[in-house]
PDB file of N, CA and C in Angstrom:
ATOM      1  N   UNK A   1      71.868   7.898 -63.979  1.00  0.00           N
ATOM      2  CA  UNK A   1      71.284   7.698 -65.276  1.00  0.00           C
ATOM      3  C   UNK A   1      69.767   7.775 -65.139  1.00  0.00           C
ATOM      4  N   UNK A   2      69.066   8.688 -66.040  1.00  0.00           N
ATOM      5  CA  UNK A   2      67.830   8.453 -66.039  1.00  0.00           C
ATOM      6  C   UNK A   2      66.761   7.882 -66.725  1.00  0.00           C
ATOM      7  N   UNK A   3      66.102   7.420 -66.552  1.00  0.00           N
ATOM      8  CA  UNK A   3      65.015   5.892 -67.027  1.00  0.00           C
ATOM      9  C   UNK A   3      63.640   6.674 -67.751  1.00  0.00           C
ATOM     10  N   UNK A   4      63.094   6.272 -68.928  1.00  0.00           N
ATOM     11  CA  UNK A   4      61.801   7.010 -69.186  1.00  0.00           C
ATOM     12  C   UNK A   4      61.380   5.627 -69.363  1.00  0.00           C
ATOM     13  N   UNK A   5      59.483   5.974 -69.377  1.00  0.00           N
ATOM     14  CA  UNK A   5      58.537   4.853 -70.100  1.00  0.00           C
ATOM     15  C   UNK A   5      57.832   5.764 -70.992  1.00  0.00           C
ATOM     16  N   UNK A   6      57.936   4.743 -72.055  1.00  0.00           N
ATOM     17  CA  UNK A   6      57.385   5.119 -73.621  1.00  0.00           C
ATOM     18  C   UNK A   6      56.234   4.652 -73.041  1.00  0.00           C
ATOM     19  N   UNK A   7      54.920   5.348 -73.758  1.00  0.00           N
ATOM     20  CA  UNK A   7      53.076   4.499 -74.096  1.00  0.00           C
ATOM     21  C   UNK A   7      53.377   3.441 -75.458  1.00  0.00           C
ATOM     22  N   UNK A   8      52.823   2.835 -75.315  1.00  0.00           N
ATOM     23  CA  UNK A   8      52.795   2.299 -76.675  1.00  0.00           C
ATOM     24  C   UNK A   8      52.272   3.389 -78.059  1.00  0.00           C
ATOM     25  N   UNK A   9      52.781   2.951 -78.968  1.00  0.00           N
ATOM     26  CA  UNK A   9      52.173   3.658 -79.970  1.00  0.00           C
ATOM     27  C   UNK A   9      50.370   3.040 -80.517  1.00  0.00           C
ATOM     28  N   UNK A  10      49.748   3.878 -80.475  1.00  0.00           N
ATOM     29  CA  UNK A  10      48.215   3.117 -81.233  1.00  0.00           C
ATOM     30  C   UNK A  10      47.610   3.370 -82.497  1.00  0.00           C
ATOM     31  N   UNK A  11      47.626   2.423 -83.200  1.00  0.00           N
ATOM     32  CA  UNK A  11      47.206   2.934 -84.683  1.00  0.00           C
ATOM     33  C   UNK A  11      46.146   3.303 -84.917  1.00  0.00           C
ATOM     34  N   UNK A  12      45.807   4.072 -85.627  1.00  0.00           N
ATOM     35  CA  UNK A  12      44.690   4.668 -86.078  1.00  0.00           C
ATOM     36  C   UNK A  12      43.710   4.330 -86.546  1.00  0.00           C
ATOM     37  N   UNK A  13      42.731   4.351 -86.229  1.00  0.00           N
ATOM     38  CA  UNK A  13      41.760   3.404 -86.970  1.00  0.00           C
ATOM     39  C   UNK A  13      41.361   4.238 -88.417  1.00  0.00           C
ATOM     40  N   UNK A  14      40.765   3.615 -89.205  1.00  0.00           N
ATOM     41  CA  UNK A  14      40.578   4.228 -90.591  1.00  0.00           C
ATOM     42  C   UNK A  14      39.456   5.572 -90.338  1.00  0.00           C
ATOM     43  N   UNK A  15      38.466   5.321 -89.336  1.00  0.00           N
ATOM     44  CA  UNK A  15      37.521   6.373 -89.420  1.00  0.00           C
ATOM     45  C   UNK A  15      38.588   7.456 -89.088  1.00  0.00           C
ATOM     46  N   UNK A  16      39.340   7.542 -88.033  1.00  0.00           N
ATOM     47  CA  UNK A  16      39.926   8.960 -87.690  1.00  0.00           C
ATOM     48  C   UNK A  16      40.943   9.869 -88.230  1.00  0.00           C
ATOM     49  N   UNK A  17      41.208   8.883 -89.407  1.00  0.00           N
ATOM     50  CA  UNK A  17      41.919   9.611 -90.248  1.00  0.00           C
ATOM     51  C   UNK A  17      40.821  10.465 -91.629  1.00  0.00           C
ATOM     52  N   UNK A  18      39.509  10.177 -91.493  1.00  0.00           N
ATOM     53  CA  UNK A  18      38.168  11.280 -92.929  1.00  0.00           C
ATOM     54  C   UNK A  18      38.511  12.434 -91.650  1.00  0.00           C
ATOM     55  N   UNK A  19      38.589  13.367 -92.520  1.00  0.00           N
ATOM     56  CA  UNK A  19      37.967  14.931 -91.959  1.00  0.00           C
ATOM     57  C   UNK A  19      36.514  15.105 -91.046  1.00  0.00           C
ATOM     58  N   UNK A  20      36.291  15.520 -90.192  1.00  0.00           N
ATOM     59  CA  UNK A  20      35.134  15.328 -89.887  1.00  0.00           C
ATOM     60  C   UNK A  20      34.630  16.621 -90.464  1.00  0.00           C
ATOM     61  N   UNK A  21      32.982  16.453 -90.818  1.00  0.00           N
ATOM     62  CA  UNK A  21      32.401  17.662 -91.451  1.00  0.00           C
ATOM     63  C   UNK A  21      31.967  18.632 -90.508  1.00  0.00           C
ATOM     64  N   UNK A  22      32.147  18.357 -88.973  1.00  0.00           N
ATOM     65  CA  UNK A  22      31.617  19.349 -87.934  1.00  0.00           C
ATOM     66  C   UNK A  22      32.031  18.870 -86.955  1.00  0.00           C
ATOM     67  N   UNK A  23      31.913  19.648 -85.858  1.00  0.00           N
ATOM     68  CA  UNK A  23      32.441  19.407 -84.344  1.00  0.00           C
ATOM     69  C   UNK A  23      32.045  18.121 -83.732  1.00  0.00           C
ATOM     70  N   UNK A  24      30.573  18.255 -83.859  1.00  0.00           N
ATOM     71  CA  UNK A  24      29.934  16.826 -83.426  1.00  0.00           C
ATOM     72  C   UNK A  24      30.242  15.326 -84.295  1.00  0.00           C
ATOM     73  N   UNK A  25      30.663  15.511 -85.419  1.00  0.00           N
ATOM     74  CA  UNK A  25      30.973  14.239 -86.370  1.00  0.00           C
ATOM     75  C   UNK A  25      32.042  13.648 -85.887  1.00  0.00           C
ATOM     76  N   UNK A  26      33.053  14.409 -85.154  1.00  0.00           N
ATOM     77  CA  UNK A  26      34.225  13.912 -84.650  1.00  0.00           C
ATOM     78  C   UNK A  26      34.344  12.560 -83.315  1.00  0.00           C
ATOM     79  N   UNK A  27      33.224  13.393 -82.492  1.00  0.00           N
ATOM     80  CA  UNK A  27      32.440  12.125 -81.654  1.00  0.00           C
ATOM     81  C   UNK A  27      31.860  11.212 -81.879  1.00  0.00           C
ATOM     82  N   UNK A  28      31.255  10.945 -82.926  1.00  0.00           N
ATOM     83  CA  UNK A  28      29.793  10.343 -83.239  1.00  0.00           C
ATOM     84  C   UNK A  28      30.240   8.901 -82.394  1.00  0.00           C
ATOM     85  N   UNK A  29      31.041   8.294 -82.081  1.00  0.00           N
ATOM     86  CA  UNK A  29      31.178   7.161 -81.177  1.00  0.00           C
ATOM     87  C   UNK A  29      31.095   7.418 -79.813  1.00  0.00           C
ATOM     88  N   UNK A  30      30.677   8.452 -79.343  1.00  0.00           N
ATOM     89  CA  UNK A  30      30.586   8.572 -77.845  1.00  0.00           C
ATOM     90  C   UNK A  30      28.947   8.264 -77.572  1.00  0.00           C
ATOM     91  N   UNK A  31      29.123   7.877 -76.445  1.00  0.00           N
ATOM     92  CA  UNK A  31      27.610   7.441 -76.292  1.00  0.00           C
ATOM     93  C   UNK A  31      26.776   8.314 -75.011  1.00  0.00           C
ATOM     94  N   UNK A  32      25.450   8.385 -75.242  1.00  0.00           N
ATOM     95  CA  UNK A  32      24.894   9.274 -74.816  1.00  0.00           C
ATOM     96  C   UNK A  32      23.310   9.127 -74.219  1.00  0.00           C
ATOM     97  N   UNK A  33      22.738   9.349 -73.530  1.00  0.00           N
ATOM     98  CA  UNK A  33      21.739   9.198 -73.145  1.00  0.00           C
ATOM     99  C   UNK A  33      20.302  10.536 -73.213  1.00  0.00           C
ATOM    100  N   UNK A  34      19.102   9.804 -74.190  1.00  0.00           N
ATOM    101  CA  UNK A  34      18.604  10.824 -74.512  1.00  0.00           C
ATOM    102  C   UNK A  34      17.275  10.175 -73.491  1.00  0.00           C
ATOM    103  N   UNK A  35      16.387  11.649 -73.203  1.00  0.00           N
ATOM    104  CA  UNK A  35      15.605  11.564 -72.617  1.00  0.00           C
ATOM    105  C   UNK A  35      14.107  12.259 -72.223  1.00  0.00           C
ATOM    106  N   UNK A  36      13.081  11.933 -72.276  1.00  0.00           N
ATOM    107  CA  UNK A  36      12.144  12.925 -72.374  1.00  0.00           C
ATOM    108  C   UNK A  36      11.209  13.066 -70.875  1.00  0.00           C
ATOM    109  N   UNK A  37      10.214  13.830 -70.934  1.00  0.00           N
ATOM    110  CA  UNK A  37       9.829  13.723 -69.256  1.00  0.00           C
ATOM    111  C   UNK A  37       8.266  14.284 -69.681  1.00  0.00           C
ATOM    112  N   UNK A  38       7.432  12.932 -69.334  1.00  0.00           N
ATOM    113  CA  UNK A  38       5.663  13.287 -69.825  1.00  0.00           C
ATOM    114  C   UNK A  38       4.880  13.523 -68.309  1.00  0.00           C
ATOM    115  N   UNK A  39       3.897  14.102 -68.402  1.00  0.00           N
ATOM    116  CA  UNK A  39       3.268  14.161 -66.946  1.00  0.00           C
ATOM    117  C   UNK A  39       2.258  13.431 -67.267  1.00  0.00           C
ATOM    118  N   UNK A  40       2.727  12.461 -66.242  1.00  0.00           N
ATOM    119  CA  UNK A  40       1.284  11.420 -65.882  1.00  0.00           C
ATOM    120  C   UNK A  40       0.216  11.396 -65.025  1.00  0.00           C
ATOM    121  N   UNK A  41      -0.587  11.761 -64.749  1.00  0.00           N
ATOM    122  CA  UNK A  41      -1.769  12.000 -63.556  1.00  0.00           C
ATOM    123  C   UNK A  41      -2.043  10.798 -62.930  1.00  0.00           C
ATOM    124  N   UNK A  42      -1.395  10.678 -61.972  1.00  0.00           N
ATOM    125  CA  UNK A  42      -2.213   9.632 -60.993  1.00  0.00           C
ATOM    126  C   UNK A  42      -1.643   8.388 -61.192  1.00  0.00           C
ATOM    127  N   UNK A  43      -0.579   8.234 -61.518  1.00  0.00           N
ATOM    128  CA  UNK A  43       0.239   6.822 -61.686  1.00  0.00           C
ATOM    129  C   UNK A  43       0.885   6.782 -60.825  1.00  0.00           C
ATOM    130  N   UNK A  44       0.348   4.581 -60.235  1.00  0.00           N
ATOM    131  CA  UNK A  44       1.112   4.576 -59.186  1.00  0.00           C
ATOM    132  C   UNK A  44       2.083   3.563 -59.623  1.00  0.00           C
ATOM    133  N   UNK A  45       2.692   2.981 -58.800  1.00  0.00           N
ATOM    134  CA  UNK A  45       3.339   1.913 -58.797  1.00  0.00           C
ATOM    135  C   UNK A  45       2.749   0.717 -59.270  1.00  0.00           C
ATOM    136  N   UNK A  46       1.573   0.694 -58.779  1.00  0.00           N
ATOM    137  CA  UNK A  46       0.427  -0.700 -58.974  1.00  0.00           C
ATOM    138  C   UNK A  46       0.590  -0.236 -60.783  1.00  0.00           C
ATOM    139  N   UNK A  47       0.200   0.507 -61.560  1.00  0.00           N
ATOM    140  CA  UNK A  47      -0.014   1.414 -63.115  1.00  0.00           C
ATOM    141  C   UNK A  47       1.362   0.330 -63.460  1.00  0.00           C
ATOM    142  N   UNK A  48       1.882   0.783 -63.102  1.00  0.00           N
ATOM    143  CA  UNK A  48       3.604   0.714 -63.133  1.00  0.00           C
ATOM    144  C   UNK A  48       4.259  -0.981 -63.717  1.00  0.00           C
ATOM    145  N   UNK A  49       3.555  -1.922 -62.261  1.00  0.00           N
ATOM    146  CA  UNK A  49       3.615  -3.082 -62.537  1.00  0.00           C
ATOM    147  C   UNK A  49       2.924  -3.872 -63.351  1.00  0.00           C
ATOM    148  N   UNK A  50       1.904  -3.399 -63.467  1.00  0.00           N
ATOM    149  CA  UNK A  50       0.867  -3.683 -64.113  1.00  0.00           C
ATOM    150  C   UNK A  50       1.118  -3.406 -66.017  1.00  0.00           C
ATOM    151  N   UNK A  51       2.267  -2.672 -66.537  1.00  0.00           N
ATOM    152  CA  UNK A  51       2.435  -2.504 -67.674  1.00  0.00           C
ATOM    153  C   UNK A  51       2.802  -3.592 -68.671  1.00  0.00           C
ATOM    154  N   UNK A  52       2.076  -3.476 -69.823  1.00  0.00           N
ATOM    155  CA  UNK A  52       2.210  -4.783 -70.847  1.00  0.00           C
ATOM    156  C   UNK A  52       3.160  -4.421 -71.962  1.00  0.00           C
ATOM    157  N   UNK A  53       3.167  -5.051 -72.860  1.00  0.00           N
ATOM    158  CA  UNK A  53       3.510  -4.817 -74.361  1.00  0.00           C
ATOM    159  C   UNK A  53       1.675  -4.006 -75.087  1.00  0.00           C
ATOM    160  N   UNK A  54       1.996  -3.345 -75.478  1.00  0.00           N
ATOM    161  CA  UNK A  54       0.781  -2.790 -76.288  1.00  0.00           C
ATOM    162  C   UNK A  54      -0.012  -1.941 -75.108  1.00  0.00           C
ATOM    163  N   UNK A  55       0.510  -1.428 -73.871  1.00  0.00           N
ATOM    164  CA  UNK A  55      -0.102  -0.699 -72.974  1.00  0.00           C
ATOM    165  C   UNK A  55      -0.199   0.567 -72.989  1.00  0.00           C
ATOM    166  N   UNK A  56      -1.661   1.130 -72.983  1.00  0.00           N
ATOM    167  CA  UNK A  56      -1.575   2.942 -73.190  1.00  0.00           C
ATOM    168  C   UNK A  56      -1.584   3.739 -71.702  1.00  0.00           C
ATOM    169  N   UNK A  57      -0.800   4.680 -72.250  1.00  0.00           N
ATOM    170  CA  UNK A  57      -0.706   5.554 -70.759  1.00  0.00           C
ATOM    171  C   UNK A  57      -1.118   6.902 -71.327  1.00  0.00           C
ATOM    172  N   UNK A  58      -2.149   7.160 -70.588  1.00  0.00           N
ATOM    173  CA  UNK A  58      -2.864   8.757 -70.614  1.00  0.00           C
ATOM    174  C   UNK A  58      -2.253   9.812 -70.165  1.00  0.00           C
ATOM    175  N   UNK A  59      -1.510  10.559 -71.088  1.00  0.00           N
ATOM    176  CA  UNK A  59      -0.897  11.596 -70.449  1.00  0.00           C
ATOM    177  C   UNK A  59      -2.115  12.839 -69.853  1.00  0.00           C
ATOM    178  N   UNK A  60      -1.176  14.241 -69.671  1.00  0.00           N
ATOM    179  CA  UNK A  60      -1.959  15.174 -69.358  1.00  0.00           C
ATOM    180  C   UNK A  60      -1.429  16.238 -70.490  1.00  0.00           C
ATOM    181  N   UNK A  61      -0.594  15.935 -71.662  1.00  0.00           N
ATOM    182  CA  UNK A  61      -0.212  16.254 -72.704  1.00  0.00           C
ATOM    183  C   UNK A  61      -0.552  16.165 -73.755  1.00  0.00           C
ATOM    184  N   UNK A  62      -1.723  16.936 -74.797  1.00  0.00           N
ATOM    185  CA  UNK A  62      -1.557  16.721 -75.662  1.00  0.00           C
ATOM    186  C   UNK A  62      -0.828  16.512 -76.959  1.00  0.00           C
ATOM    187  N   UNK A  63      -1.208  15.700 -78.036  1.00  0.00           N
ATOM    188  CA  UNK A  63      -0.566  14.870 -78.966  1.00  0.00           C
ATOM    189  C   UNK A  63       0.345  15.888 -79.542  1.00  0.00           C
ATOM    190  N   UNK A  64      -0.397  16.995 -79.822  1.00  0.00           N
ATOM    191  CA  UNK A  64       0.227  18.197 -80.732  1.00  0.00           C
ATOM    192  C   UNK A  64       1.513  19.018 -79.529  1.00  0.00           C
ATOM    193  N   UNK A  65       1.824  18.905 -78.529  1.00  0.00           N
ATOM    194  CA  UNK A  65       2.673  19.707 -77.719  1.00  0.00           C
ATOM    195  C   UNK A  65       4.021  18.950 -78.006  1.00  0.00           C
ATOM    196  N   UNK A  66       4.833  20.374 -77.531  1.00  0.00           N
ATOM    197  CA  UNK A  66       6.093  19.864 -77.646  1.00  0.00           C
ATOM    198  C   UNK A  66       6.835  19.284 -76.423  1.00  0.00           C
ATOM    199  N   UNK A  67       7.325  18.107 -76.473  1.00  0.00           N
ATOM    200  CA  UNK A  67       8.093  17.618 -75.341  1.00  0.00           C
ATOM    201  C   UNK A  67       9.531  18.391 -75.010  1.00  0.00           C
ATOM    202  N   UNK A  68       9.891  18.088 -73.870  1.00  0.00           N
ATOM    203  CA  UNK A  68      11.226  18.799 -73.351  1.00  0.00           C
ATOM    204  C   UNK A  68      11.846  17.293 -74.023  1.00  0.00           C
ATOM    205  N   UNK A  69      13.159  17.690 -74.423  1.00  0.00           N
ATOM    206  CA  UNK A  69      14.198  16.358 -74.938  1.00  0.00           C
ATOM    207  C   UNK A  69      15.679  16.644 -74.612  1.00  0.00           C
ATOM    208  N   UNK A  70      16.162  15.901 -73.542  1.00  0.00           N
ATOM    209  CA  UNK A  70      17.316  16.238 -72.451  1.00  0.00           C
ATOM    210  C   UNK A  70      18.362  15.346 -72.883  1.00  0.00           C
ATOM    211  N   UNK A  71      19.816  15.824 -73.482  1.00  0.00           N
ATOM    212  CA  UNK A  71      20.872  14.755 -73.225  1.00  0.00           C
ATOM    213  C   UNK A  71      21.583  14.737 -72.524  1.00  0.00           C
ATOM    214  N   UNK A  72      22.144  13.743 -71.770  1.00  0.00           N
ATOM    215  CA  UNK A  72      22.749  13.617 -70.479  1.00  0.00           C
ATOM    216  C   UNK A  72      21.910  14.612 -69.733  1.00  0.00           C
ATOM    217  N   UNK A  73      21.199  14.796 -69.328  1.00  0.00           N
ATOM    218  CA  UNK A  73      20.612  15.815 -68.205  1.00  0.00           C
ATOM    219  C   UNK A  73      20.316  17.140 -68.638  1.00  0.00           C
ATOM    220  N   UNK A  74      20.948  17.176 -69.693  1.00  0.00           N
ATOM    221  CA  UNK A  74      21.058  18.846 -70.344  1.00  0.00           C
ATOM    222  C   UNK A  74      19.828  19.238 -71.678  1.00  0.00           C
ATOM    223  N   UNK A  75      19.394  20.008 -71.598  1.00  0.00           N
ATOM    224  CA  UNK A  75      17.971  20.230 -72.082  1.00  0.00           C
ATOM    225  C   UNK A  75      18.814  20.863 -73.487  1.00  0.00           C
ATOM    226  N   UNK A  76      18.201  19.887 -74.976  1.00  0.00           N
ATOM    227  CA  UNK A  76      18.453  19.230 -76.052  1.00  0.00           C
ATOM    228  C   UNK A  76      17.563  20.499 -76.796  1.00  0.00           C
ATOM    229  N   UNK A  77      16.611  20.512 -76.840  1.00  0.00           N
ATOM    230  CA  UNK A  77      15.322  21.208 -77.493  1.00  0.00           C
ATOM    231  C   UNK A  77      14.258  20.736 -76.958  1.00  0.00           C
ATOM    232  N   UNK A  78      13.046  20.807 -78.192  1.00  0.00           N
ATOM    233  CA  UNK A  78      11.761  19.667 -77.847  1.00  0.00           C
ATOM    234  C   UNK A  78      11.513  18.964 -79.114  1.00  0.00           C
ATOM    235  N   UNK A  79      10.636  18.291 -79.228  1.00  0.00           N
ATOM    236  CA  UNK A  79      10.069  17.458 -80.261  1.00  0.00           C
ATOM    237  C   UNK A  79       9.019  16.680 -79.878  1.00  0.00           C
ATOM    238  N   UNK A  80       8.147  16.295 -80.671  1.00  0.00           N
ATOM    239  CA  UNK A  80       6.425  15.518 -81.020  1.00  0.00           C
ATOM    240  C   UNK A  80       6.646  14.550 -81.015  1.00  0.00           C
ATOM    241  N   UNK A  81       6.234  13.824 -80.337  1.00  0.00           N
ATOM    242  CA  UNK A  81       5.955  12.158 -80.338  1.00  0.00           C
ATOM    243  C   UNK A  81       5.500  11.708 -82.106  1.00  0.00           C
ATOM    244  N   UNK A  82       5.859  10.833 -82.418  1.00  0.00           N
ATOM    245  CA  UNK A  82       5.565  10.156 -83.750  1.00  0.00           C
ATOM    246  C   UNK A  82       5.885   8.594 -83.723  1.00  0.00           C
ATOM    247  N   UNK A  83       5.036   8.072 -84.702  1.00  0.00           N
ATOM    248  CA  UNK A  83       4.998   6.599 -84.770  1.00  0.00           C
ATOM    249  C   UNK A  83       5.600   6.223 -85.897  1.00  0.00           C
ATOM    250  N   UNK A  84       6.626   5.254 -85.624  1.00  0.00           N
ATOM    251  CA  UNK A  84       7.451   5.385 -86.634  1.00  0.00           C
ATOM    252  C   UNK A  84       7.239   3.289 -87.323  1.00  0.00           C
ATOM    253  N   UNK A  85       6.590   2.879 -88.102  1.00  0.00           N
ATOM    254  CA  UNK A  85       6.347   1.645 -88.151  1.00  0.00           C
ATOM    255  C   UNK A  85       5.604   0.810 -86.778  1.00  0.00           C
ATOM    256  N   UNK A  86       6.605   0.405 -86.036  1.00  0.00           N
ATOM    257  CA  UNK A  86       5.736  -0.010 -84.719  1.00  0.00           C
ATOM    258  C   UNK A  86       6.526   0.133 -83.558  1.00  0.00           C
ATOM    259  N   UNK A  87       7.232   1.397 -83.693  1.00  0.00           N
ATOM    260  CA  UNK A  87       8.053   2.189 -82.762  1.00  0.00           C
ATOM    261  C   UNK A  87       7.395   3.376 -82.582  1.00  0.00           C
ATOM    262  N   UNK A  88       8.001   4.139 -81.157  1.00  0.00           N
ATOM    263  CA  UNK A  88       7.524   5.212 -80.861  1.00  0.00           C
ATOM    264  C   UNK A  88       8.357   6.526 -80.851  1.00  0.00           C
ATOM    265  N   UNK A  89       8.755   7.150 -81.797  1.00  0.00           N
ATOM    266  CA  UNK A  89       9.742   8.287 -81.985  1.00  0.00           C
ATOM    267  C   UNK A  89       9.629   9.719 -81.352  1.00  0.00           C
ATOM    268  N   UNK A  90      10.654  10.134 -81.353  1.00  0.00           N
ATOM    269  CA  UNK A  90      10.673  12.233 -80.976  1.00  0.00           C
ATOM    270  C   UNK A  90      10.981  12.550 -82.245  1.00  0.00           C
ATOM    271  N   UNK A  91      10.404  13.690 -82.946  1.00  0.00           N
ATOM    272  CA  UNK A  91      10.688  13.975 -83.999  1.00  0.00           C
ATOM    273  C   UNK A  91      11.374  16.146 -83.600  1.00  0.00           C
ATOM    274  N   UNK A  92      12.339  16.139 -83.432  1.00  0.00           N
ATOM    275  CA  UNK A  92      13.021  17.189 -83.017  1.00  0.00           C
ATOM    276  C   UNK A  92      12.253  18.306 -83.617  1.00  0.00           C
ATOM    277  N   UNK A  93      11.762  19.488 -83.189  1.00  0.00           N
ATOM    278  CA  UNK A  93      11.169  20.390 -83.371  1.00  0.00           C
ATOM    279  C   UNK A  93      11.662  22.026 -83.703  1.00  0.00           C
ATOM    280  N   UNK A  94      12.459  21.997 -82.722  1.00  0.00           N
ATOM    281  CA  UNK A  94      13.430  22.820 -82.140  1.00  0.00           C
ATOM    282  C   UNK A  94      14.340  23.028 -81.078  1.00  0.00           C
ATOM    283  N   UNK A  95      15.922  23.304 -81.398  1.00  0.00           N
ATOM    284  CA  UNK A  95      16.933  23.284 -81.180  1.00  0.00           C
ATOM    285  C   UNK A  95      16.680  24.256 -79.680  1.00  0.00           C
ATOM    286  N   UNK A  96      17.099  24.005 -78.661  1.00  0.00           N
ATOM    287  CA  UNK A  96      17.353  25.075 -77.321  1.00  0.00           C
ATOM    288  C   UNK A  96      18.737  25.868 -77.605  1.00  0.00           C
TER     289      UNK A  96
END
């Protein structure tokens, strides 16, 4: 005689039953890591420890350039630094 194991059945949660409007809407709960990469001249470790709340760091980038903007490791587009209330934002520029 042969024996099976059932999975349990799992109900659906209400989001996964809307249509999603695009490929990416279907994920929107996966999580992800975004990331940008500035060149700093001459920062050491001492720079490093030494960082406050309200601390400026001098890039070698100007304000107007576009940053590289990487998710998971994988190069996103770029986008401009912007101040967003008393946060510091990427404002997406263009798509890679």
């Amino acid at each position: 005689m042969a024996t099976a194991q059932v999975a349990p059945v799992r109900a659906e949660s209400p989001q996964a039953k809307e249509p999603a409007n695009g490929p990416m809407e279907a994920y929107h709960w996966l999580q992800c890591r975004a990331t940008t990469e500035i060149a700093v001249p001459r920062f050491t470790v001492g720079d490093l420890l030494n960082l406050r709340k309200g601390s400026v760091v001098k890039t070698t980038s100007p304000v107007a350039n576009d940053v590289p903007v990487k998710v998971n490791k994988i190069l996103l587009g770029w986008g401009r630094f912007e101040a967003m209330d008393e946060h510091l934002a990427i404002r997406i520029t263009e798509l890679a």
